[in-house]
C-alpha atoms as a PDB file:
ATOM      1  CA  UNK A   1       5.546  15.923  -6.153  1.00  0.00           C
ATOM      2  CA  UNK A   2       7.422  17.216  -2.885  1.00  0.00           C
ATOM      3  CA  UNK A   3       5.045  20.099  -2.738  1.00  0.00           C
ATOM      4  CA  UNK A   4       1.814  17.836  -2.378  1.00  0.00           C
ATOM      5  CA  UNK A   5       3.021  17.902   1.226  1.00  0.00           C
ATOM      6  CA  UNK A   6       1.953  21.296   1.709  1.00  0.00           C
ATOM      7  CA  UNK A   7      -0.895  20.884  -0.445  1.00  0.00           C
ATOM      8  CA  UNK A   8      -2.007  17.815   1.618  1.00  0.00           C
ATOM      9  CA  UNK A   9      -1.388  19.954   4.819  1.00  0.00           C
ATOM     10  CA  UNK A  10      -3.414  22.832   3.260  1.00  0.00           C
ATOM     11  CA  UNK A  11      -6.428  20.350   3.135  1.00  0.00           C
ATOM     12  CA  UNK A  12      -6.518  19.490   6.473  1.00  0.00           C
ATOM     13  CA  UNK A  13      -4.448  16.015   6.651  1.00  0.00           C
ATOM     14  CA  UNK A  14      -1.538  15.024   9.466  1.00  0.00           C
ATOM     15  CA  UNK A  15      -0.910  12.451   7.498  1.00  0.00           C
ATOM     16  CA  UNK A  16       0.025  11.185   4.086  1.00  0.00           C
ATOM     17  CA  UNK A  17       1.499   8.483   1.966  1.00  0.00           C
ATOM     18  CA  UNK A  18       3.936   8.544  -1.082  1.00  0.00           C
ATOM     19  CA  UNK A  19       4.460   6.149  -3.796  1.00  0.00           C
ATOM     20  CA  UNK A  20       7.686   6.833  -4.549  1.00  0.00           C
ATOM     21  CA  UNK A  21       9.958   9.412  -3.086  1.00  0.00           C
ATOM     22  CA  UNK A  22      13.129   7.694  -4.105  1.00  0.00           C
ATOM     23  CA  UNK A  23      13.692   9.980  -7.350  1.00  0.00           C
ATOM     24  CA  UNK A  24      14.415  12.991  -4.776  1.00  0.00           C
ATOM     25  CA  UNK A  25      17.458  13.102  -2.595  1.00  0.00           C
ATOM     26  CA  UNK A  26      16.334  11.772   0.535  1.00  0.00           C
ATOM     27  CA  UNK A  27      16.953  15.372   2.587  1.00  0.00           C
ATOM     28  CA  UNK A  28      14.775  16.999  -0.257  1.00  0.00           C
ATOM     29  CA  UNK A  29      12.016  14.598   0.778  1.00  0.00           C
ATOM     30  CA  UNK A  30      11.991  15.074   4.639  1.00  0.00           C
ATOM     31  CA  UNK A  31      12.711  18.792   4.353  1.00  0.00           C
ATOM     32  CA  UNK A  32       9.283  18.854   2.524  1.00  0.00           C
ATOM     33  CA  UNK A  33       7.337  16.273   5.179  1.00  0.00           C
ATOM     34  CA  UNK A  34       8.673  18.756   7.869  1.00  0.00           C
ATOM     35  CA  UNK A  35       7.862  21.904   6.670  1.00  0.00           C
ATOM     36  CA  UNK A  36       4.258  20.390   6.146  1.00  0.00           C
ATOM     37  CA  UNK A  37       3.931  19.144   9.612  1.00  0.00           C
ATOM     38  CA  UNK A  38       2.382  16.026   8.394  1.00  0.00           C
ATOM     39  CA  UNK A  39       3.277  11.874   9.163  1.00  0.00           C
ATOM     40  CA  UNK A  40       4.277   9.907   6.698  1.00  0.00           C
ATOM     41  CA  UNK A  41       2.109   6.644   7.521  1.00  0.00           C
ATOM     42  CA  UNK A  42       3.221   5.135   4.346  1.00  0.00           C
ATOM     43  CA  UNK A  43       6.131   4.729   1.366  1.00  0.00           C
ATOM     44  CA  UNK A  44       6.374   1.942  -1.568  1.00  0.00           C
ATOM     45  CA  UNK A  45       9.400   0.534  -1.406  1.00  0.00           C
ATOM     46  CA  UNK A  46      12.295   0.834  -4.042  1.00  0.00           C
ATOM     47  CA  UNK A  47      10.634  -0.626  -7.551  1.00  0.00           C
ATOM     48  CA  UNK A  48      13.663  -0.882  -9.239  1.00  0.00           C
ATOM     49  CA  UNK A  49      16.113   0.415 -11.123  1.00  0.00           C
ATOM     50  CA  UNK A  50      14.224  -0.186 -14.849  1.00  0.00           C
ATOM     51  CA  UNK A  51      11.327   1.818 -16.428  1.00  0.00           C
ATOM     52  CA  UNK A  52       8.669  -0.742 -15.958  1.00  0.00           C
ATOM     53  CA  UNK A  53       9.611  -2.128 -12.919  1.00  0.00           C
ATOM     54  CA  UNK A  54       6.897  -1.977  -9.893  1.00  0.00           C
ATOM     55  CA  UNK A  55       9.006  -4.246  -7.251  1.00  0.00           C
ATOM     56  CA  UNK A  56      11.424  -6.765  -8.094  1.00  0.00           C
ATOM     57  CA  UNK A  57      10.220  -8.957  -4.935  1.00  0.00           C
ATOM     58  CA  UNK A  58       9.254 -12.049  -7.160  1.00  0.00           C
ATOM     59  CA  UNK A  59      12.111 -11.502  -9.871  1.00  0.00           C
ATOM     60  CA  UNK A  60      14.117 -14.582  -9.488  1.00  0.00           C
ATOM     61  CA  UNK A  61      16.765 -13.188 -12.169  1.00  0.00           C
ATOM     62  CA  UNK A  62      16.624  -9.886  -9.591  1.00  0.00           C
ATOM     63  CA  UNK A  63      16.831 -11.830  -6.647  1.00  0.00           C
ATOM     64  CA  UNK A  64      20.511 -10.768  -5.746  1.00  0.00           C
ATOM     65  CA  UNK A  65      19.349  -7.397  -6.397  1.00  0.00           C
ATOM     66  CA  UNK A  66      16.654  -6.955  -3.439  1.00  0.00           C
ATOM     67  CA  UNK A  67      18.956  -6.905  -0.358  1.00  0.00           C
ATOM     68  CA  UNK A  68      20.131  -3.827  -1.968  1.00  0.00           C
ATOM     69  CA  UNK A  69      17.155  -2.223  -3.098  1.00  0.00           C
ATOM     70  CA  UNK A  70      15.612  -3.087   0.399  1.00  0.00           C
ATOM     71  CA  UNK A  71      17.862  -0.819   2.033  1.00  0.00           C
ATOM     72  CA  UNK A  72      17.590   1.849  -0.047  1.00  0.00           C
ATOM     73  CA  UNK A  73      14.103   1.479   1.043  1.00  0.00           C
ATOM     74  CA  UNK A  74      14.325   1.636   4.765  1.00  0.00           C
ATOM     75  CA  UNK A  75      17.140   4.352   4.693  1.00  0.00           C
ATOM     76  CA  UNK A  76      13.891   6.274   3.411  1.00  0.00           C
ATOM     77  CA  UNK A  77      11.476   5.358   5.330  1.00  0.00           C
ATOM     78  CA  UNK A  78      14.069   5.295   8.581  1.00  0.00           C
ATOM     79  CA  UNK A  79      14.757   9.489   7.588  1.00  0.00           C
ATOM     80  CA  UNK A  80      10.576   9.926   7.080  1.00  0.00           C
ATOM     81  CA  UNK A  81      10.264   8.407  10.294  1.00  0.00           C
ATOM     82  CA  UNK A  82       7.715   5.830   8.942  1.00  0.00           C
ATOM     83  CA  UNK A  83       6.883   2.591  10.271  1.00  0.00           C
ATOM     84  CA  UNK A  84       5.198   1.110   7.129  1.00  0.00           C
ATOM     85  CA  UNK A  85       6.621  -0.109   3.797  1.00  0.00           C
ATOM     86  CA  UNK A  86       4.593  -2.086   1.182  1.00  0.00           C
ATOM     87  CA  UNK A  87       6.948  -4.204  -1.422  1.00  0.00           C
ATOM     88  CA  UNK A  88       6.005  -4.779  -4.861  1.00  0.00           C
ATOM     89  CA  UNK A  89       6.252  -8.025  -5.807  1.00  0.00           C
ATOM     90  CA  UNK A  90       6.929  -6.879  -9.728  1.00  0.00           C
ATOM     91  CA  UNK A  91       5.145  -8.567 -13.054  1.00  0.00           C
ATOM     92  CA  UNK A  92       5.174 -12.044 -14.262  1.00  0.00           C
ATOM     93  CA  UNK A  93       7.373 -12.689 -16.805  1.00  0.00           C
ATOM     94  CA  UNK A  94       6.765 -14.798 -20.257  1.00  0.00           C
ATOM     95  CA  UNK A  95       9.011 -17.716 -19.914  1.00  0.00           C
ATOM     96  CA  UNK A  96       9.402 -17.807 -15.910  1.00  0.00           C
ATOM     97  CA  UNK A  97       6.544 -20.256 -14.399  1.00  0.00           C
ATOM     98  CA  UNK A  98       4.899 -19.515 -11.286  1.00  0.00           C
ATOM     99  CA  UNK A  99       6.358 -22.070  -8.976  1.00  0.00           C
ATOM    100  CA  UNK A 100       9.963 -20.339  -9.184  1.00  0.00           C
ATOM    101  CA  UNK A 101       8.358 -16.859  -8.704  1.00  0.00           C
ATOM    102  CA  UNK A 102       6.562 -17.697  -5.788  1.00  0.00           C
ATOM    103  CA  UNK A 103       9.750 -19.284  -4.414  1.00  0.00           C
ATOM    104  CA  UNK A 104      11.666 -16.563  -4.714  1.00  0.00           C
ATOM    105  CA  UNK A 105       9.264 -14.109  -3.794  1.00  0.00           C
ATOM    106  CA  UNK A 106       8.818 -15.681  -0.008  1.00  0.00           C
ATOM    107  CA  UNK A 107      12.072 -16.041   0.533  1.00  0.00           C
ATOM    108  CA  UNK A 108      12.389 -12.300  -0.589  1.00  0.00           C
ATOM    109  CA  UNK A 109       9.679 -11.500   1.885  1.00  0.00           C
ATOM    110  CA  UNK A 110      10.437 -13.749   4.712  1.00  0.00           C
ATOM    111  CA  UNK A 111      14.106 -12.090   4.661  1.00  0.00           C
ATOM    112  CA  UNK A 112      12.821  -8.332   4.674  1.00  0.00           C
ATOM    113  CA  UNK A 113      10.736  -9.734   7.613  1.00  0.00           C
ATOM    114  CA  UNK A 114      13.542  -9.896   9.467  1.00  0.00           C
ATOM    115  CA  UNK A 115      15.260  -6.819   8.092  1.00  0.00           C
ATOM    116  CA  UNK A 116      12.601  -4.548   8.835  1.00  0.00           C
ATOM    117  CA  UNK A 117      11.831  -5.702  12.819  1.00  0.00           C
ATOM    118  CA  UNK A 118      15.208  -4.727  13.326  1.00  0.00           C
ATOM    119  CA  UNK A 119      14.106  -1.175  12.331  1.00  0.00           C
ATOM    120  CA  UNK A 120      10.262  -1.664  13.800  1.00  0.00           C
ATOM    121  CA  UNK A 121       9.004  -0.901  10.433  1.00  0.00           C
ATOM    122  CA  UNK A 122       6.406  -2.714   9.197  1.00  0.00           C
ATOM    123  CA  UNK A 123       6.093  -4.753   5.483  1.00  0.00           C
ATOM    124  CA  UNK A 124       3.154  -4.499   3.459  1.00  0.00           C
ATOM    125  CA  UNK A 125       1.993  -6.895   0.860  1.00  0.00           C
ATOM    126  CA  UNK A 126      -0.797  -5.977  -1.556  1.00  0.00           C
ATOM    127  CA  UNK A 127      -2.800  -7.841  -4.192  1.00  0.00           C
ATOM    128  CA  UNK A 128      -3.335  -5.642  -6.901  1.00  0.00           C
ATOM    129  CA  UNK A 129      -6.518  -6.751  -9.596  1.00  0.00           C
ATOM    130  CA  UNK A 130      -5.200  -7.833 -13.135  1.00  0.00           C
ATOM    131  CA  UNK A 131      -7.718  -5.337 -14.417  1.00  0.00           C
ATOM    132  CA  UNK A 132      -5.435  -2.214 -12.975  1.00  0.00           C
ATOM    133  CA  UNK A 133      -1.568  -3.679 -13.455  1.00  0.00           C
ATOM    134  CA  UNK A 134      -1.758  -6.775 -16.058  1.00  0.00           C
ATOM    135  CA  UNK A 135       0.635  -9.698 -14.849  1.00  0.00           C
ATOM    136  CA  UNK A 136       1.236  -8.149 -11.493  1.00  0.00           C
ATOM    137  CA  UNK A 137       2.881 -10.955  -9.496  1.00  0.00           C
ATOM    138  CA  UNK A 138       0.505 -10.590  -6.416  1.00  0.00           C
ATOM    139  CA  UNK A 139      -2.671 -10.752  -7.487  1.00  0.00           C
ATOM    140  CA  UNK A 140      -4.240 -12.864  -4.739  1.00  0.00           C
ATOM    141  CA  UNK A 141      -5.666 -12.367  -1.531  1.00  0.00           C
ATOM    142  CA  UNK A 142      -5.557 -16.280  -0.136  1.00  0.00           C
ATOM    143  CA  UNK A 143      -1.975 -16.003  -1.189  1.00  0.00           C
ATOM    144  CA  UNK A 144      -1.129 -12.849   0.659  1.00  0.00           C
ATOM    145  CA  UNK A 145      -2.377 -14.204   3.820  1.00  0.00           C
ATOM    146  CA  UNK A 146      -1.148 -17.498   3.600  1.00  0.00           C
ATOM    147  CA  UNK A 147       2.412 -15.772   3.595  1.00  0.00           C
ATOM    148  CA  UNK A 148       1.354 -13.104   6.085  1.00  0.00           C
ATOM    149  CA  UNK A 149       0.487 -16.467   8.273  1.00  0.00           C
ATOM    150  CA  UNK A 150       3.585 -18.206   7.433  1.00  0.00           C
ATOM    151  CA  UNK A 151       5.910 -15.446   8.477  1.00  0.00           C
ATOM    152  CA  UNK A 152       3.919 -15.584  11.957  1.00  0.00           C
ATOM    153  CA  UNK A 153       5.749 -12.424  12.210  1.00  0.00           C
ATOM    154  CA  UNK A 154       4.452  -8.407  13.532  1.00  0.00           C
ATOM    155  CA  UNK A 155       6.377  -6.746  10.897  1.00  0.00           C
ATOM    156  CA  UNK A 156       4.344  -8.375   7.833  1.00  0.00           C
ATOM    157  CA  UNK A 157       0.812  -7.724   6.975  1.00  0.00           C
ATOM    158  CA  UNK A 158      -1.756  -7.259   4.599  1.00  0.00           C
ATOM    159  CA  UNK A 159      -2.242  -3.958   2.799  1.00  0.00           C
ATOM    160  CA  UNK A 160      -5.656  -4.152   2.142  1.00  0.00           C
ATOM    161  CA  UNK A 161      -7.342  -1.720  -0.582  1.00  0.00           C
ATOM    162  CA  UNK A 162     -10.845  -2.361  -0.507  1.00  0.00           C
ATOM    163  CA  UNK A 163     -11.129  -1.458  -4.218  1.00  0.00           C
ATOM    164  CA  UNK A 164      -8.558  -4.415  -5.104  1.00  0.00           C
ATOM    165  CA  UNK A 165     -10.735  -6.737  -3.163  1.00  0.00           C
ATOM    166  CA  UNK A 166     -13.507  -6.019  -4.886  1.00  0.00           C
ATOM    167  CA  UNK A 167     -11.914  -5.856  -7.771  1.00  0.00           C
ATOM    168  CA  UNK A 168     -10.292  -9.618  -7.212  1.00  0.00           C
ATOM    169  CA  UNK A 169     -13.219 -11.433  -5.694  1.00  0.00           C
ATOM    170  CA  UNK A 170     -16.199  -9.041  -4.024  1.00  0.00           C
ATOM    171  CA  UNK A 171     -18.140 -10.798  -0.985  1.00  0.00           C
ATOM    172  CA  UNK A 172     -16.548  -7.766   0.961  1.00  0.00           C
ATOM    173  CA  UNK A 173     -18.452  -7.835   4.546  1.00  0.00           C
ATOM    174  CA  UNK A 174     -17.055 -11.859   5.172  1.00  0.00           C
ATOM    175  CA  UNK A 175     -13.429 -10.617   3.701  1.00  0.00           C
ATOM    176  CA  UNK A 176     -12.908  -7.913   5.569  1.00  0.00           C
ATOM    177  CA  UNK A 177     -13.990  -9.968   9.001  1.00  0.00           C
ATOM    178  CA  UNK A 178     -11.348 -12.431   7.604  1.00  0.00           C
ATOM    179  CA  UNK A 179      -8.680  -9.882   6.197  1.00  0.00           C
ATOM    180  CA  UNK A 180      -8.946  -7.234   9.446  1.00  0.00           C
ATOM    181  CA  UNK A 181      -6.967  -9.088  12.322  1.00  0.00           C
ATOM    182  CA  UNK A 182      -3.467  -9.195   9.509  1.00  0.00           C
ATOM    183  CA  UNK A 183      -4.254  -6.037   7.929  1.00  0.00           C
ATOM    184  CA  UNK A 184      -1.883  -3.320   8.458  1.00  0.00           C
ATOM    185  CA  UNK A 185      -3.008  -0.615   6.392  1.00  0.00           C
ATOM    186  CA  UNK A 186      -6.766   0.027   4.684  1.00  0.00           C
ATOM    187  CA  UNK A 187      -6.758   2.031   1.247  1.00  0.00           C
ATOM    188  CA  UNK A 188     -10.153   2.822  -0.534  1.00  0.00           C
ATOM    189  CA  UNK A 189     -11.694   3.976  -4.008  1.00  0.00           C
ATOM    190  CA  UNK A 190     -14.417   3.360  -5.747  1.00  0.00           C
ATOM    191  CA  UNK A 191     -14.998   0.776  -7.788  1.00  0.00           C
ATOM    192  CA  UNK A 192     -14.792   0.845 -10.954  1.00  0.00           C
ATOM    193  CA  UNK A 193     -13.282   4.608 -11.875  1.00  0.00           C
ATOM    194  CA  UNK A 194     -11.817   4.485  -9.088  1.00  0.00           C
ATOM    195  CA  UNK A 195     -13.011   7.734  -8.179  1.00  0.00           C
ATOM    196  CA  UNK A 196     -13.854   9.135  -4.613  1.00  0.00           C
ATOM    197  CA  UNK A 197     -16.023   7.055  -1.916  1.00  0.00           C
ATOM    198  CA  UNK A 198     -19.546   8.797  -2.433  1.00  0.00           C
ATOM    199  CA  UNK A 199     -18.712   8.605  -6.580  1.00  0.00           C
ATOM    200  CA  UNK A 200     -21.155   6.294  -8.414  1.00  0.00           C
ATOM    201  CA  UNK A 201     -19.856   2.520  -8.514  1.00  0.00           C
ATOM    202  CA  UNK A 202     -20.323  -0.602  -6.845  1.00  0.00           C
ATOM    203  CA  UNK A 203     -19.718   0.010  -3.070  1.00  0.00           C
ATOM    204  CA  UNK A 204     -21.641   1.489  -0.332  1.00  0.00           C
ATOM    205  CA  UNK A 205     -18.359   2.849   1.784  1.00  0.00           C
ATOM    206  CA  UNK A 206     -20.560   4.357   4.213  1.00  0.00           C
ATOM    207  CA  UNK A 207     -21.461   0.598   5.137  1.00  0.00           C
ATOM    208  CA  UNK A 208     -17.635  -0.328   4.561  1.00  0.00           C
ATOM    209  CA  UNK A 209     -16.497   2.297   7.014  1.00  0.00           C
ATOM    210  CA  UNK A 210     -19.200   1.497   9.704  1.00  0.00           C
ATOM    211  CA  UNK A 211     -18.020  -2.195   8.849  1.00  0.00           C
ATOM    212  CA  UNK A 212     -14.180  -1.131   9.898  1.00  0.00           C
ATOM    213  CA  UNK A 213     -15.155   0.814  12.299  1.00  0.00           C
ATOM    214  CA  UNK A 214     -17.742  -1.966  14.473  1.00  0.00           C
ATOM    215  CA  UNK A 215     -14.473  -5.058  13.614  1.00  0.00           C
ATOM    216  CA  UNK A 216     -12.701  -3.004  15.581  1.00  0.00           C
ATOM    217  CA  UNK A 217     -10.062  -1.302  12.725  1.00  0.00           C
ATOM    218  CA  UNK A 218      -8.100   1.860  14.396  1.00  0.00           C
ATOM    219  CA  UNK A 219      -5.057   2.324  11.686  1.00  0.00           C
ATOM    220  CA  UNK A 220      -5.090   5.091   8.951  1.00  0.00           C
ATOM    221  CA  UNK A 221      -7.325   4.680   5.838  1.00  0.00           C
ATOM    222  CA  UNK A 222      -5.503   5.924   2.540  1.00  0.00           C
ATOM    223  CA  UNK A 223      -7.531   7.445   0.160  1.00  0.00           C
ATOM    224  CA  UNK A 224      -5.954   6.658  -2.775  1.00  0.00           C
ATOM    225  CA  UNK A 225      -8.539   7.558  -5.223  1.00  0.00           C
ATOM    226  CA  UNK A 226      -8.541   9.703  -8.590  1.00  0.00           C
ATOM    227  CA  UNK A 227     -10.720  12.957  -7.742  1.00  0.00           C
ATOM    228  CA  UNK A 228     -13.543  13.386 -10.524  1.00  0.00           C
ATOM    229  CA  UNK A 229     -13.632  17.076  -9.578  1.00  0.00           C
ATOM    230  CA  UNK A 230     -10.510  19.293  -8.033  1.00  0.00           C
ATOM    231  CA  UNK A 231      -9.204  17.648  -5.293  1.00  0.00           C
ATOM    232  CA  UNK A 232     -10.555  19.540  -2.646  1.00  0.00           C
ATOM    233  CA  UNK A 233     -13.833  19.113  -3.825  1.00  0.00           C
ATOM    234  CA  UNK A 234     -13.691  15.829  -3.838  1.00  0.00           C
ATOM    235  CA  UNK A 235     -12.856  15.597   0.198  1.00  0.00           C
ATOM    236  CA  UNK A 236     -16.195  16.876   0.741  1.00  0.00           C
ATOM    237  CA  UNK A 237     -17.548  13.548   1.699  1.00  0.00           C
ATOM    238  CA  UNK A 238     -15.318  13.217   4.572  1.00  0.00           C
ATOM    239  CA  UNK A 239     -17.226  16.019   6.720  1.00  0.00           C
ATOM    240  CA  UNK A 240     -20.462  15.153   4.829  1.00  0.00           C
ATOM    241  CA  UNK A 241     -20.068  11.571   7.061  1.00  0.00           C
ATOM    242  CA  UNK A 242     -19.018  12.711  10.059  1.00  0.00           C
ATOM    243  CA  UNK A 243     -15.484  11.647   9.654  1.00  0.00           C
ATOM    244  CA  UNK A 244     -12.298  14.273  10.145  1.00  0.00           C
ATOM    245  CA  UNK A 245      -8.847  13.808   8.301  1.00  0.00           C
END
């Protein structure tokens, strides 16, 4: 994993994102992002100490757990030097209704908030479609914003992959006007492999991007896609539209 740094640099990018850096010593991890010369725009935070786990955010038997795994989190993201940290909510659970997730889950947001302004790093929510993680917690777009809204706060926003959105409801050129202004970070794919933007699927991203671009949307796009050819290939498109990386 640490050498996709260089790889990534090799390719032409400045900067790059990582899932999950937190099975490497921390030093490891930097030592690799400085050798590459590249930013690191973007981490997960901590999912946990179990197998499964992707977040514990909306856990309520993990709720005394997330102060902790919080700051594991932004001693990362502090050493990386990056300003952006999305946190998993985690899966529903048989047994635990939805009312007592969602409780615990904003006040698990609401207090890393607060956490992460003292640090001027920013927290990410993102609904992820059933049809990629089944019973993943956030799975809802009106939800995410209604708690970006409620926290009224600069240090939570929406991370907003354009394949989830699709994926979760469509009617993309209205949600995207809607989403933009508490959107912090913009990942794309296409939909439904998942595969690069100019793959077959459902979405024109040439109109997307044009779309970002004319709302007014100057962040970084992640392109979190699966390559269908080698991975270099399949950054073709990027030159091919007139775009740099």
């Amino acid at each position: 994993m640490l050498d996709r740094y260089d790889a990534a640099a090799k390719a032409g990018f400045k900067a790059v994102e990582f899932l999950f850096p937190y099975p490497f010593p921390v030093i490891d991890v930097v030592n690799a992002k400085k050798a590459a010369n590249v930013e690191q725009i973007l981490i997960n935070a901590y999912p946990g100490d179990h197998p499964n786990d992707l977040g514990i955010a909306a856990l309520p038997a993990r709720q005394d757990d997330f102060p902790e795994s919080l700051e594991k989190s932004i001693e990362y993201a502090k050493a990386l030097d990056c300003k952006s940290l999305h946190i998993m909510s985690g899966k529903s659970l048989p047994g635990i209704i939805d009312t007592a997730m969602g409780d615990v889950y904003k006040e698990n947001i609401m207090y890393a908030a607060g956490c992460l302004e003292k640090h001027g790093i920013v927290g990410l929510i993102e609904p992820i479609s059933q049809h990629v993680v089944p019973n993943y917690y956030m799975n809802s777009f009106p939800l995410a914003l209604q708690m970006v809204k409620d926290a009224g706060s600069d240090f939570l926003k929406l991370q907003l992959d354009i394949f989830h959105l699709q994926m979760l409801e469509g009617n993309l050129t209205n949600r995207i006007k809607e989403l933009l202004p508490y959107t912090g970070h913009i990942q794309i794919s296409q939909v439904p492999d998942r595969h690069e933007p100019d793959s077959d699927g459902e979405l024109n991203y040439q109109y997307i991007l044009n779309l970002l671009e004319k709302y007014g949307y100057e962040g970084y796009i992640g392109l979190e896609y699966k390559p269908s050819t080698d991975s270099t290939k399949s950054l073709e498109w990027i030159t091919k539209w007139g775009y740099s990386i």
